[in-house]
Protein backbone atom coordinates (compact mmCIF):
# COMPACT_ATOMS: atom_id res chain seq x y z
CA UNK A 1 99.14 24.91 85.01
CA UNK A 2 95.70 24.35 85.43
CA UNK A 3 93.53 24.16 81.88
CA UNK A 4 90.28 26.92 81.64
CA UNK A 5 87.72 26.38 79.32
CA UNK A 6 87.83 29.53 76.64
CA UNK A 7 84.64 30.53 78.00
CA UNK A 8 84.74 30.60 81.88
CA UNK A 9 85.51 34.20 82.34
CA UNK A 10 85.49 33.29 86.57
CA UNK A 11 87.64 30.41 86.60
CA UNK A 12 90.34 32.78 84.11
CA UNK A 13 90.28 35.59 85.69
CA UNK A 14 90.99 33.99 89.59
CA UNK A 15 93.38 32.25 88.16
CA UNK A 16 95.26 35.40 86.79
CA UNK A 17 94.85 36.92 90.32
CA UNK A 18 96.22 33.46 91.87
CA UNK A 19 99.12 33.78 89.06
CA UNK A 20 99.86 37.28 90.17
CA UNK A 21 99.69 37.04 93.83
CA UNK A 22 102.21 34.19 94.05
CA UNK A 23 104.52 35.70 91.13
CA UNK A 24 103.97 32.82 88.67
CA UNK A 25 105.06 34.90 86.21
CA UNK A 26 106.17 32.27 83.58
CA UNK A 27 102.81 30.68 84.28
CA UNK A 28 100.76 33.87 84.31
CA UNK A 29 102.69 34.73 80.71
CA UNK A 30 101.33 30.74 79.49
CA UNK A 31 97.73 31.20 80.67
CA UNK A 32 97.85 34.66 78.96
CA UNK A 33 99.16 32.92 75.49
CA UNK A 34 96.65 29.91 75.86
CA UNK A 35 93.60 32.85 76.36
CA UNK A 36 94.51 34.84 73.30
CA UNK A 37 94.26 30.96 70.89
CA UNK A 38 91.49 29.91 72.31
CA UNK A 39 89.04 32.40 73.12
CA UNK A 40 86.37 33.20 70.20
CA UNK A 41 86.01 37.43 71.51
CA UNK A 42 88.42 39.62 70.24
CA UNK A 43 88.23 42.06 72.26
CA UNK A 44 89.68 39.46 74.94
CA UNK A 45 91.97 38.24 72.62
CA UNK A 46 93.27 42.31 72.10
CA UNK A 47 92.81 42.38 76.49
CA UNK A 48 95.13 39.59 77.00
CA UNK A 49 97.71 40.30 74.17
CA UNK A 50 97.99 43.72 76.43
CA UNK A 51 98.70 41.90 79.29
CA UNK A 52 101.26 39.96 77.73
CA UNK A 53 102.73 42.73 76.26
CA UNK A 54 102.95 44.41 79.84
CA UNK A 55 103.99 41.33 81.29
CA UNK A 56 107.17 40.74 79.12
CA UNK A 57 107.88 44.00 79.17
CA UNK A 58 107.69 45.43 82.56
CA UNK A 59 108.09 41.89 84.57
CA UNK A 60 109.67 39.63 82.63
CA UNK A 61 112.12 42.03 81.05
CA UNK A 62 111.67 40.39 77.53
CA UNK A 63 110.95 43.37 75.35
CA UNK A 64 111.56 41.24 71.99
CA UNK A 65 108.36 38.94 73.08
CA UNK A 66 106.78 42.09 74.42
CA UNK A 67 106.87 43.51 71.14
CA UNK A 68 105.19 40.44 69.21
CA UNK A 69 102.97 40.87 71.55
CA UNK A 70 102.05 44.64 70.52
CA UNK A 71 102.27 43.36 66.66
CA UNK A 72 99.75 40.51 67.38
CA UNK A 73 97.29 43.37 68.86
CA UNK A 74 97.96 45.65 65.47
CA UNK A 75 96.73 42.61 63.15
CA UNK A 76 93.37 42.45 65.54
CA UNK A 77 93.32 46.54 65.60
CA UNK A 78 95.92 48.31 62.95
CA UNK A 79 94.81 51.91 64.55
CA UNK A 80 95.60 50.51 67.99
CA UNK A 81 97.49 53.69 69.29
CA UNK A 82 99.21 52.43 72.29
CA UNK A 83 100.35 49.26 70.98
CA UNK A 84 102.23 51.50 68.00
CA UNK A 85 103.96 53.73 70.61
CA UNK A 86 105.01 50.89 72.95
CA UNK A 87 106.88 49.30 69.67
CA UNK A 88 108.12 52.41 68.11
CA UNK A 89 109.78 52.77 72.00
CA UNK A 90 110.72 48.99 72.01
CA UNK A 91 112.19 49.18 68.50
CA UNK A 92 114.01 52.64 69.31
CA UNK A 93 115.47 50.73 73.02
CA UNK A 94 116.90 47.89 70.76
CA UNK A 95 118.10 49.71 67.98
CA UNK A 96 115.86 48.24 65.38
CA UNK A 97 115.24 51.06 62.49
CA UNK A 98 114.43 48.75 60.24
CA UNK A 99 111.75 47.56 61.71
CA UNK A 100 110.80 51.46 63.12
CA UNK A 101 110.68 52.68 60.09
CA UNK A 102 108.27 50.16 58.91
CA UNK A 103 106.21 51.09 61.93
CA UNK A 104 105.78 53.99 61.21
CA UNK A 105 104.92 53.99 57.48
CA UNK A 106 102.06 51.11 58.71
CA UNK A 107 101.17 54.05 61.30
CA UNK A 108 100.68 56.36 58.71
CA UNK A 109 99.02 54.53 56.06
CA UNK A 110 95.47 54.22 58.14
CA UNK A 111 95.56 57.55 59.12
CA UNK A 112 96.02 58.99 55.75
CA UNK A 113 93.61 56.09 54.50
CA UNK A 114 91.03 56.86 57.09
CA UNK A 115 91.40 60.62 56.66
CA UNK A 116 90.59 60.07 52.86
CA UNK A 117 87.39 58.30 53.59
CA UNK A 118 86.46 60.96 55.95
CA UNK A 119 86.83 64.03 53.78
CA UNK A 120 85.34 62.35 50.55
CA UNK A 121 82.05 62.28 51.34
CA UNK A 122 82.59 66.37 51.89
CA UNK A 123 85.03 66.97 49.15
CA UNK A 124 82.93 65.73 46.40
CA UNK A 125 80.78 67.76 45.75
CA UNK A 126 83.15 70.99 45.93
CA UNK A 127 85.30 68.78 43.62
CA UNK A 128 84.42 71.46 40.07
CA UNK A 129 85.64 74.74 42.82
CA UNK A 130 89.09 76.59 41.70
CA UNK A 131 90.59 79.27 43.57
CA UNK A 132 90.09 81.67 41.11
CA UNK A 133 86.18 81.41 41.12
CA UNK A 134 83.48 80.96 43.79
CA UNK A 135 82.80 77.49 44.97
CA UNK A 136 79.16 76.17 45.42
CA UNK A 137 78.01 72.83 46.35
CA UNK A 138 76.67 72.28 42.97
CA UNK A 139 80.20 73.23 41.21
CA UNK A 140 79.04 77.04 40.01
């Protein structure tokens, strides 16, 4: 395999077409790991941890790597939506509740986290209404 430099976008990229043109899959799936350690952008780190994931998955037939794939994109993004339903369908294929279930109490923590911070900026200052009596900004 042929060493790129983390930041020569050109020379990656042609070779990932060059990979996929002659089905050097196995070399494709190395260039792909060697891009997500080196470069210093995360959001091409996240790009080509979705490749890989895609790769193992739907040409390699390796869904345990695809899935650490998909986990390696939820440490860079934990709301990353696709990367939690491709594992919650990997895990579910292979029988792994463990795991599943884990999924999807990390899936539901930032949600309900991110929910919280959204609504508290409104619910404070209603914080003094009760059902019983009329609710004003200012708590009276």
């Amino acid at each position: 395999m042929l060493e790129v430099e983390a930041d020569a976008d050109d020379a990656f990229e042609a070779l990932v077409a060059s990979y996929r043109i002659e089905e050097r899959w196995n070399d494709l799936r190395a260039l792909l790991e060697r891009r997500t350690e080196v470069t210093v952008d995360d959001r091409v780190r996240l790009a080509s941890l979705l490749e890989l994931a895609a790769l193992e998955e739907d040409v390699l037939g390796q869904p345990t790597r695809a899935a650490a794939a998909h986990r390696r994109v939820l440490e860079l993004d934990p709301s990353h939506l696709g990367s939690y339903q491709a594992l919650d369908r990997l895990y579910q294929a292979a029988e792994q509740w463990k795991e599943l279930e884990e999924l999807l109490s990390r899936q539901i923590d930032p949600w309900s986290r991110a929910r919280r911070a959204a609504w508290s900026p409104v619910a404070r200052p209603w914080s003094s209404c009760s059902v019983v009596r009329r609710c004003s900004p200012t708590g009276g």
